[in-house]
N, C-alpha and C. Protein backbone atom coordinates (compact mmCIF):
# COMPACT_ATOMS: atom_id res chain seq x y z
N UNK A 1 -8.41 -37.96 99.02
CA UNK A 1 -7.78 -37.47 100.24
C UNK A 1 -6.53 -38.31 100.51
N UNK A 2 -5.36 -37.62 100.86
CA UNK A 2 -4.39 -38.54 100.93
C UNK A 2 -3.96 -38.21 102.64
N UNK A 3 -3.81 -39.16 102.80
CA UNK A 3 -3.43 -39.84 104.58
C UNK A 3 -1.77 -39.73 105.35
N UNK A 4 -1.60 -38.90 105.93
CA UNK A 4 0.04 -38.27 106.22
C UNK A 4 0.33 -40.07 107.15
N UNK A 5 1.53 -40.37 106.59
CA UNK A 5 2.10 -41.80 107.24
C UNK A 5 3.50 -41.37 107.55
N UNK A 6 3.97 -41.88 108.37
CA UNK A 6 5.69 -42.06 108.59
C UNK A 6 6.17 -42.97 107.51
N UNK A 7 7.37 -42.86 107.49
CA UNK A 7 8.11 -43.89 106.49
C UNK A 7 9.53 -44.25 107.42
N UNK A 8 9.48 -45.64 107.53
CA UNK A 8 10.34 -46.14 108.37
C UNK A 8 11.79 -46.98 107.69
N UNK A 9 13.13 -46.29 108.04
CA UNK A 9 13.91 -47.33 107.33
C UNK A 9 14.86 -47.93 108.67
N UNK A 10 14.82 -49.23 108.02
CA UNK A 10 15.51 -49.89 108.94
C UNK A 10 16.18 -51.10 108.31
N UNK A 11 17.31 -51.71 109.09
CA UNK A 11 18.03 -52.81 108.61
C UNK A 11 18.49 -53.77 109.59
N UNK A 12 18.57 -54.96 109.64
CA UNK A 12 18.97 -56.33 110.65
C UNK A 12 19.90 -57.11 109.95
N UNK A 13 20.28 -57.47 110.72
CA UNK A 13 21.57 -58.44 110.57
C UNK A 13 21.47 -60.26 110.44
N UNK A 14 21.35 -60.75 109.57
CA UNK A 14 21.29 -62.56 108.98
C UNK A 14 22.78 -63.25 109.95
N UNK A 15 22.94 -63.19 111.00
CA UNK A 15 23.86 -64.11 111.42
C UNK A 15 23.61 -65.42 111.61
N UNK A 16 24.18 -66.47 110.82
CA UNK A 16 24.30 -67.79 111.55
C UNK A 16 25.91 -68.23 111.80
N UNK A 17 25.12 -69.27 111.98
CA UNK A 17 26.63 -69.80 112.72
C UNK A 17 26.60 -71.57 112.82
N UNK A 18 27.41 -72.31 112.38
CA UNK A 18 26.95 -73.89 112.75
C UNK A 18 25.77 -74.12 112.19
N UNK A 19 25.39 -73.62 111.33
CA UNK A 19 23.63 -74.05 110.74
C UNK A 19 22.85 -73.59 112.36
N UNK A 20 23.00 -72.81 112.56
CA UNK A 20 21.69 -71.85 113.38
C UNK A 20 21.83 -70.15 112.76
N UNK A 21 20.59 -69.82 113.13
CA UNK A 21 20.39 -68.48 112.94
C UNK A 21 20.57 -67.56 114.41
N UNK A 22 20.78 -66.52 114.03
CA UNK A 22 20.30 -65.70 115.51
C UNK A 22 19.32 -64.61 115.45
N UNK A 23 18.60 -65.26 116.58
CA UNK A 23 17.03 -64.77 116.73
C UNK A 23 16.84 -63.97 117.85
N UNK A 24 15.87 -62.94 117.79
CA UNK A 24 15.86 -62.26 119.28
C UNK A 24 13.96 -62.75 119.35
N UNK A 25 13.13 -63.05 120.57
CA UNK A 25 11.91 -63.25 120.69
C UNK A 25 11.50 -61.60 121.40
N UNK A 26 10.56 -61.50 120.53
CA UNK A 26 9.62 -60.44 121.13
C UNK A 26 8.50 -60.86 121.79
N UNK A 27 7.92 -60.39 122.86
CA UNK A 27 6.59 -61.15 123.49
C UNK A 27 6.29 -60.00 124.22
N UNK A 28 4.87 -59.73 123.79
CA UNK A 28 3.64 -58.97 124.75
C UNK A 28 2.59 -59.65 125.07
N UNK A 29 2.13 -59.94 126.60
CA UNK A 29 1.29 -60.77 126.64
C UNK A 29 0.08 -60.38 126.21
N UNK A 30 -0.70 -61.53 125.47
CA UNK A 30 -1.90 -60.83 124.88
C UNK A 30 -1.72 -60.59 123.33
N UNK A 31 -0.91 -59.82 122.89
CA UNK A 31 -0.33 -59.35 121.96
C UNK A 31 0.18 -59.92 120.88
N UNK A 32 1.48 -60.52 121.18
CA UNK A 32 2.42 -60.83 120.06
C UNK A 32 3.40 -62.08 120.78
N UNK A 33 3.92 -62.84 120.02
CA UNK A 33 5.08 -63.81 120.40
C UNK A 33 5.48 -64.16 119.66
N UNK A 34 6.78 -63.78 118.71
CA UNK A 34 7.54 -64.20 117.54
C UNK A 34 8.97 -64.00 117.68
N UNK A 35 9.53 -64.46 116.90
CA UNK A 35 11.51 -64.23 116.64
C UNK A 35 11.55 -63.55 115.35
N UNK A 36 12.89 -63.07 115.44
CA UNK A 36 13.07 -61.87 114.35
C UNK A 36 14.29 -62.06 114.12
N UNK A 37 15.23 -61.89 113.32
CA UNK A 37 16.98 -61.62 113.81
C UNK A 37 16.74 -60.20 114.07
N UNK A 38 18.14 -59.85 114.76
CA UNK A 38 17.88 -58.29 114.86
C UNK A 38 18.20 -57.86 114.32
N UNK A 39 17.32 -56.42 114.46
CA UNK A 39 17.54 -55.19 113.44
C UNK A 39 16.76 -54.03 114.45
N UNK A 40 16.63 -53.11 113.94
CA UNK A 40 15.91 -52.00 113.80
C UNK A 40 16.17 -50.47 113.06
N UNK A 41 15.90 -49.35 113.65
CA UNK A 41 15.81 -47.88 112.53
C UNK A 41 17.00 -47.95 112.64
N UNK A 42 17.62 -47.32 111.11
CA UNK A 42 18.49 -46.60 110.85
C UNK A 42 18.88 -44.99 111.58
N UNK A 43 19.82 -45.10 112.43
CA UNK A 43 19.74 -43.93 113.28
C UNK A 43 20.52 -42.53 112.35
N UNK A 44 20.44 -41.31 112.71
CA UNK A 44 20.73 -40.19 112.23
C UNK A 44 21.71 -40.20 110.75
N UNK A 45 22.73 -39.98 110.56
CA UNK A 45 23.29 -40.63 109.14
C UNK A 45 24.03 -41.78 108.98
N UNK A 46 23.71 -42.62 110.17
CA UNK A 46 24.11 -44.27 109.78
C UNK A 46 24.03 -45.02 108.73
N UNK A 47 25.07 -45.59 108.04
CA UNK A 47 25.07 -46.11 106.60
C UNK A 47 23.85 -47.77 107.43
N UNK A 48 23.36 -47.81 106.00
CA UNK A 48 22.69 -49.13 106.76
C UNK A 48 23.35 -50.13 106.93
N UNK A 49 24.31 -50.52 106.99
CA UNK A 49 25.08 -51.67 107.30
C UNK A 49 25.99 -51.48 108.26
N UNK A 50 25.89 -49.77 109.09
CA UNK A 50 26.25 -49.74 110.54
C UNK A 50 25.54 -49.91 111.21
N UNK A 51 24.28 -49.79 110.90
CA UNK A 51 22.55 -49.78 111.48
C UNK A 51 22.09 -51.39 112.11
N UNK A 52 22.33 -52.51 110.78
CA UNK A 52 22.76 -53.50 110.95
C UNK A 52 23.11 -54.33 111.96
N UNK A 53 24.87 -53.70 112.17
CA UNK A 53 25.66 -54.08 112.74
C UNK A 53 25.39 -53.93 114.38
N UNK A 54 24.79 -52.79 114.34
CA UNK A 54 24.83 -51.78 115.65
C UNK A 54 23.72 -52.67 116.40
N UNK A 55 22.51 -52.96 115.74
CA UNK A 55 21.46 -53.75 116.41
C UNK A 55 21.54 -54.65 117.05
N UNK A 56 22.19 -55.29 115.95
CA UNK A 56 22.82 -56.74 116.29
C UNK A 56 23.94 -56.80 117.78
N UNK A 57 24.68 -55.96 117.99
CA UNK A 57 25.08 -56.13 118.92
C UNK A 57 24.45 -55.79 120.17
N UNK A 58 23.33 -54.47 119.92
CA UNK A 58 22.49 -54.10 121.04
C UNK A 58 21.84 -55.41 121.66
N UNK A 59 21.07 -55.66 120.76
CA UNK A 59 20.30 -56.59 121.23
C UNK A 59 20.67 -57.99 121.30
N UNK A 60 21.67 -58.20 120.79
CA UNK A 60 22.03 -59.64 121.12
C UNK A 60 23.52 -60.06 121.83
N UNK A 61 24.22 -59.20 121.49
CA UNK A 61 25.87 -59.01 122.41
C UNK A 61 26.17 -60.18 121.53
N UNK A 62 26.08 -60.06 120.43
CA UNK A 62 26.98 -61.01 119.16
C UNK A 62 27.60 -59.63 118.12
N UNK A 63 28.73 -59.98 118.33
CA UNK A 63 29.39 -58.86 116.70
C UNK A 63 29.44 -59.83 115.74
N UNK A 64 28.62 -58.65 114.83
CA UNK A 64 28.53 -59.13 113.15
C UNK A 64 29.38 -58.32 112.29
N UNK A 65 29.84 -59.05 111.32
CA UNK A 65 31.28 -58.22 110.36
C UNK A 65 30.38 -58.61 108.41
N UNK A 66 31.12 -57.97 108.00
CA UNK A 66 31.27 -58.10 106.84
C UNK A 66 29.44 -58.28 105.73
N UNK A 67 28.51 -57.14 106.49
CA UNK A 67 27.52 -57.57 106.08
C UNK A 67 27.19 -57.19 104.78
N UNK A 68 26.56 -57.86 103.71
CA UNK A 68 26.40 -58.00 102.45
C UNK A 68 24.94 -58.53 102.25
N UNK A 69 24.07 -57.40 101.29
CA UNK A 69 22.66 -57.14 101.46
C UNK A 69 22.00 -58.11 100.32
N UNK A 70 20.97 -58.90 101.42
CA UNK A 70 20.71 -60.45 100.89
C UNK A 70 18.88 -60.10 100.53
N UNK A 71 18.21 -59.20 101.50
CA UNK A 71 17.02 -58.86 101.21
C UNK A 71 16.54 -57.34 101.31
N UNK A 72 15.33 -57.02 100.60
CA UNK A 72 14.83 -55.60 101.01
C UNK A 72 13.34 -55.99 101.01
N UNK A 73 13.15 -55.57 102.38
CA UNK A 73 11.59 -56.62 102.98
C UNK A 73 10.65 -54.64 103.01
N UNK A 74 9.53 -54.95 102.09
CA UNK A 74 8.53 -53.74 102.31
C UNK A 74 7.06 -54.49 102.82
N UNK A 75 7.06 -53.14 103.94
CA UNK A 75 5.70 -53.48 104.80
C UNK A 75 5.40 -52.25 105.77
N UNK A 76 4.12 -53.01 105.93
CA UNK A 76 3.10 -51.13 106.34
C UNK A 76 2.02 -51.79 107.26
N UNK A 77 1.87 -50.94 108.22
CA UNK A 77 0.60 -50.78 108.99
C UNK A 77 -0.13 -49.46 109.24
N UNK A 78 -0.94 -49.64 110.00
CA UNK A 78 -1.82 -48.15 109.86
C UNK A 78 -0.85 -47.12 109.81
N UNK A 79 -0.11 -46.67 110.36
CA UNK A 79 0.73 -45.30 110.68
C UNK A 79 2.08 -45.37 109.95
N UNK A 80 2.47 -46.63 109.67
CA UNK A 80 3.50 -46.20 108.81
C UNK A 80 3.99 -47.67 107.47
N UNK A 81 4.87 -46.94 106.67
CA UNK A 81 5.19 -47.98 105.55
C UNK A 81 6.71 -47.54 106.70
N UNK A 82 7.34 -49.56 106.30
CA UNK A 82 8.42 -49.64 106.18
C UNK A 82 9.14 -50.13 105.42
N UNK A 83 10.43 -49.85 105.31
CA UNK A 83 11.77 -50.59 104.14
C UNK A 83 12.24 -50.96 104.97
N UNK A 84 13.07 -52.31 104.88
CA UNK A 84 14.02 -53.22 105.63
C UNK A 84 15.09 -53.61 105.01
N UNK A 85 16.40 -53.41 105.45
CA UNK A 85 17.38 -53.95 104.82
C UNK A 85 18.12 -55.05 105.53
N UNK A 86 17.72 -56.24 104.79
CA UNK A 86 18.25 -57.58 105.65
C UNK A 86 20.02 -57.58 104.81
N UNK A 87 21.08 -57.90 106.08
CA UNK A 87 22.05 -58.43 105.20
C UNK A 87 22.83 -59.41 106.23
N UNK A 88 23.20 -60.08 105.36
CA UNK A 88 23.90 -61.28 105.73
C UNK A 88 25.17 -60.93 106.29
N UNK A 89 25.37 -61.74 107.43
CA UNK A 89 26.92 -61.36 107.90
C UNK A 89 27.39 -62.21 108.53
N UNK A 90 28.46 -62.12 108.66
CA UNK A 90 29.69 -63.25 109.76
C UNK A 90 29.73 -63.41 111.18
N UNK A 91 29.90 -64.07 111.65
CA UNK A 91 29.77 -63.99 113.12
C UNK A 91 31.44 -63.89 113.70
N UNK A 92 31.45 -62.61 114.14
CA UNK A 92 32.71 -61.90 114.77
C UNK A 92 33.31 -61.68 116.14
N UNK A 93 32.16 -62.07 116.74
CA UNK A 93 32.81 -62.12 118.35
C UNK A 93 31.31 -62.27 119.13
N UNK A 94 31.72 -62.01 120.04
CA UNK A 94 30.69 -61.53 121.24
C UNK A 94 30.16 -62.92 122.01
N UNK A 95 29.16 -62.41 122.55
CA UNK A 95 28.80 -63.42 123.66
C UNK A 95 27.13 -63.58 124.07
N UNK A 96 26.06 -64.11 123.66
CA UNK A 96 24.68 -64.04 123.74
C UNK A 96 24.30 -63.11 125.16
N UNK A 97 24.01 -61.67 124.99
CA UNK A 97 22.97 -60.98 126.04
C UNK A 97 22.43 -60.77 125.90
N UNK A 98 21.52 -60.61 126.39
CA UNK A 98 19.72 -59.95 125.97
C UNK A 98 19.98 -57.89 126.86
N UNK A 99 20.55 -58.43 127.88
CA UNK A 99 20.36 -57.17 128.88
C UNK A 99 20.09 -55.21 128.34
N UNK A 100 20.71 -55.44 127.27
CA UNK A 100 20.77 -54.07 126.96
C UNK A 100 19.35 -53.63 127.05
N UNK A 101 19.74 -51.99 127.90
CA UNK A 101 18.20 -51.41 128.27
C UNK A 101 17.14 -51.16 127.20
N UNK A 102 17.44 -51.08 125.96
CA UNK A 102 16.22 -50.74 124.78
C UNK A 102 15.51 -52.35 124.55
N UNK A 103 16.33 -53.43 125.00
CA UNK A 103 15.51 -54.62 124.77
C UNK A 103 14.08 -54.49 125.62
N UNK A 104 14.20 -54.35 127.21
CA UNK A 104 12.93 -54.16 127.62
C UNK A 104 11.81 -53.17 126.62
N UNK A 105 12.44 -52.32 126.48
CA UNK A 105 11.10 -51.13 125.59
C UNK A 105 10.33 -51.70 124.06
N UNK A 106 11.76 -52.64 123.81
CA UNK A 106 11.16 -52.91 122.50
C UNK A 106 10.56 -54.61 122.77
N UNK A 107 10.26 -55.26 123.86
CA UNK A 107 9.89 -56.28 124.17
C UNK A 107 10.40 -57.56 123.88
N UNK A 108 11.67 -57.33 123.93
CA UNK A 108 12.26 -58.54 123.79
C UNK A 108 12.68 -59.08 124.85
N UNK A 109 12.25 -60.51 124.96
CA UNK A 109 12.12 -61.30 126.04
C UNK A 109 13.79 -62.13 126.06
N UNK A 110 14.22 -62.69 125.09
CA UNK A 110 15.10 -63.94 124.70
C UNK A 110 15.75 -63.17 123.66
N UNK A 111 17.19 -64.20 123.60
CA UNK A 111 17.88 -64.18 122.36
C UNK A 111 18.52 -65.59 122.19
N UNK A 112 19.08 -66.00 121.32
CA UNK A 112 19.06 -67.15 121.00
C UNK A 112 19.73 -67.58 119.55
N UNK A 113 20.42 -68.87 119.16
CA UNK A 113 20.67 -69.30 118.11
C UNK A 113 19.32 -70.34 117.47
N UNK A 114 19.24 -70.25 116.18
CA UNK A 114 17.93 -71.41 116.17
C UNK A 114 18.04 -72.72 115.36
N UNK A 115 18.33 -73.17 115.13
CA UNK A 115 18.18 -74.21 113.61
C UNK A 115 17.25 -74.43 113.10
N UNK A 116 17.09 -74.87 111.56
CA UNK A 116 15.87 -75.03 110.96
C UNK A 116 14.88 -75.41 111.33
N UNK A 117 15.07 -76.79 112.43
CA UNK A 117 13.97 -77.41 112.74
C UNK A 117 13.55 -76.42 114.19
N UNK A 118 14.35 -76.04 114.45
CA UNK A 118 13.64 -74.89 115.73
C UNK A 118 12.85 -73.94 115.23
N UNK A 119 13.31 -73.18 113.92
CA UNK A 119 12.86 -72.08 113.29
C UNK A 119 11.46 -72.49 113.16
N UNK A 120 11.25 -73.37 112.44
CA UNK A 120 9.83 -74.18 112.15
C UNK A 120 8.46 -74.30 112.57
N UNK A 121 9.13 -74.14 114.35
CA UNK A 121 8.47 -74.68 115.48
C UNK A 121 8.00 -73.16 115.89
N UNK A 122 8.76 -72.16 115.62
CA UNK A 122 8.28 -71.01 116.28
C UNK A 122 7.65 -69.87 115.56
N UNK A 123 7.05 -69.48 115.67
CA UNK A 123 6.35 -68.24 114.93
C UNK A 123 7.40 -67.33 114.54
N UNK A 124 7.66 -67.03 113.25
CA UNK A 124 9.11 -66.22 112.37
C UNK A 124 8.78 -65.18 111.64
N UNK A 125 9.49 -63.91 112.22
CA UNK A 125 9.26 -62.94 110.57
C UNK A 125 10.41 -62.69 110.67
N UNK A 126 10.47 -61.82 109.04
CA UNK A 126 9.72 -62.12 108.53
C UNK A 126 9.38 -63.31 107.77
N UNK A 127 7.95 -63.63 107.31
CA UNK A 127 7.46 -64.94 107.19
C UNK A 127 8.60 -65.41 106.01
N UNK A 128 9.18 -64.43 105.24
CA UNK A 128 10.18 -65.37 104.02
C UNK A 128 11.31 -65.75 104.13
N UNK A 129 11.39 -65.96 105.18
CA UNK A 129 12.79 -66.36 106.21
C UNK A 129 12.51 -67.97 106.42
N UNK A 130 11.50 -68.17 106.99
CA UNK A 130 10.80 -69.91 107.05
C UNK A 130 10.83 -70.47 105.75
N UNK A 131 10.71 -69.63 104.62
CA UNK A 131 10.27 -70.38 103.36
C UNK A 131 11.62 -70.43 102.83
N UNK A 132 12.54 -69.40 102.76
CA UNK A 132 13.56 -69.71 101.92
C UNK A 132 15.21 -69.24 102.32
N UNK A 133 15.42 -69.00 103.29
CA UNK A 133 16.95 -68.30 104.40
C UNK A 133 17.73 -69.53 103.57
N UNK A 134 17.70 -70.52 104.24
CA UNK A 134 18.49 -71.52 104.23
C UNK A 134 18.85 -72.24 102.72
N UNK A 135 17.76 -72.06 101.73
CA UNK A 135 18.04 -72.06 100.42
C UNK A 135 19.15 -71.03 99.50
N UNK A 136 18.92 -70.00 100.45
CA UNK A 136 19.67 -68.18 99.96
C UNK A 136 20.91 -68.68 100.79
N UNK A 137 21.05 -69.27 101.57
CA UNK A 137 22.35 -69.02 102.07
C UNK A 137 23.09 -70.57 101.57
N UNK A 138 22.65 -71.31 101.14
CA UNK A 138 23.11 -72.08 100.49
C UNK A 138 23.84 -71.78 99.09
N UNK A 139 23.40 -71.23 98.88
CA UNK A 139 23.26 -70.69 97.92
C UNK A 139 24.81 -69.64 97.49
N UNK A 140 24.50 -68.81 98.59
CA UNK A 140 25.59 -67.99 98.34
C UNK A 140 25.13 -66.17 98.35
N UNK A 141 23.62 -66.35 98.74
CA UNK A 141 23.17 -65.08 98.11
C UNK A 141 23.47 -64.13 97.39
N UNK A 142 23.20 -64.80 96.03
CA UNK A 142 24.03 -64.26 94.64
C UNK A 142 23.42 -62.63 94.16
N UNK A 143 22.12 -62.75 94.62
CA UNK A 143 22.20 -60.96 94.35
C UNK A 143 20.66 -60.66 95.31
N UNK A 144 20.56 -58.94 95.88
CA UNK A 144 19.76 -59.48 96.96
C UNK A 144 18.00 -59.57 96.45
N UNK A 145 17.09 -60.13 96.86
CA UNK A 145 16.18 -59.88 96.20
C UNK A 145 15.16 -58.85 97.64
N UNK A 146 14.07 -58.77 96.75
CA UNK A 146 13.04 -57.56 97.17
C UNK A 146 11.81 -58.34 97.25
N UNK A 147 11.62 -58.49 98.70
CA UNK A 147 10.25 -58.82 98.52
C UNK A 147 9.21 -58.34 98.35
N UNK A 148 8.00 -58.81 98.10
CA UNK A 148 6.32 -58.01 97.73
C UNK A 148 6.22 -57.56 99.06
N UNK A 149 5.28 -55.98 98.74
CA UNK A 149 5.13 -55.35 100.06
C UNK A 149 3.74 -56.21 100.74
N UNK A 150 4.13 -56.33 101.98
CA UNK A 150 3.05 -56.88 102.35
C UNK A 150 2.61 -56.04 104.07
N UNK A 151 1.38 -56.28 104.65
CA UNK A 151 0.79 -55.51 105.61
C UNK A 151 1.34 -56.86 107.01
N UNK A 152 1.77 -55.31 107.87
CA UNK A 152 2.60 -56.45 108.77
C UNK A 152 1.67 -56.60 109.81
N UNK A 153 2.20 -57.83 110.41
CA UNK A 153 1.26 -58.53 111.45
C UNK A 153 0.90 -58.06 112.64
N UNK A 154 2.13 -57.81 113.12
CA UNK A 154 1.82 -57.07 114.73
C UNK A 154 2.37 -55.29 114.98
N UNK A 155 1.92 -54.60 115.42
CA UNK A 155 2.31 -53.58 115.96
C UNK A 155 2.26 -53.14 116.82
């Protein structure tokens, strides 16, 4: 018997800046409390690196430029598999807001720059961001890699 699922694509934006990252916190009480950079769905025929871009400014009132695709994160929960397209980008303007009205719906509490040793301290997805961002961007992120699909934590 095979099981009807959604299939979700979506992409976020890798901004740092000064050796910090930018993080948005999601929090439901009870629920969930983690940082993410932002992202979310790819809207109607948005190339994913307008999708990206577009998030990133929703939710954080930072413009990101020049993004160049550093990861492709696969993961699934009961109702749906998702694809993620992480890419790295420049920090182009703007000014830290949280306010935009889809932040309440999608539970984001905070936004924020982080540094490693902050990152550390706080609960991070996805989880291969703690283990290796700062190595990849050292780096130069020479070509993007794909991580193992794995079953995501909160929904």
């Amino acid at each position: 018997m095979t099981t009807t699922r959604s299939h979700v694509i979506s992409a976020g934006a890798l901004v740092q800046d000064v050796g910090r990252l930018l993080l948005v916190r999601h929090a439901r009480l009870g629920r969930y409390d983690f940082w993410v950079p932002p992202g979310g769905q790819v809207e109607g025929e948005e190339a994913l690196e307008e999708a990206a871009l577009r998030e990133c400014l929703e939710e954080t009132g930072i413009v990101a430029a020049a993004p160049r695709l550093a990861y492709i994160e696969e993961f699934h929960c009961p109702d749906a598999r998702h694809v993620k397209f992480w890419f790295a980008c420049a920090l182009a303007g703007g000014a830290l807001d949280d306010r935009h009205p889809g932040n309440r719906l999608e539970h984001i509490v905070e936004v924020g720059w982080c540094t490693p040793a902050e990152m550390a301290a706080r609960v991070l997805m996805p989880p291969f961001l703690q283990a290796r961002y700062w190595q990849d961007l050292d780096a130069g992120f020479p070509a993007p890699v794909r991580m193992p699909l794995r079953a995501m934590s909160y929904w």
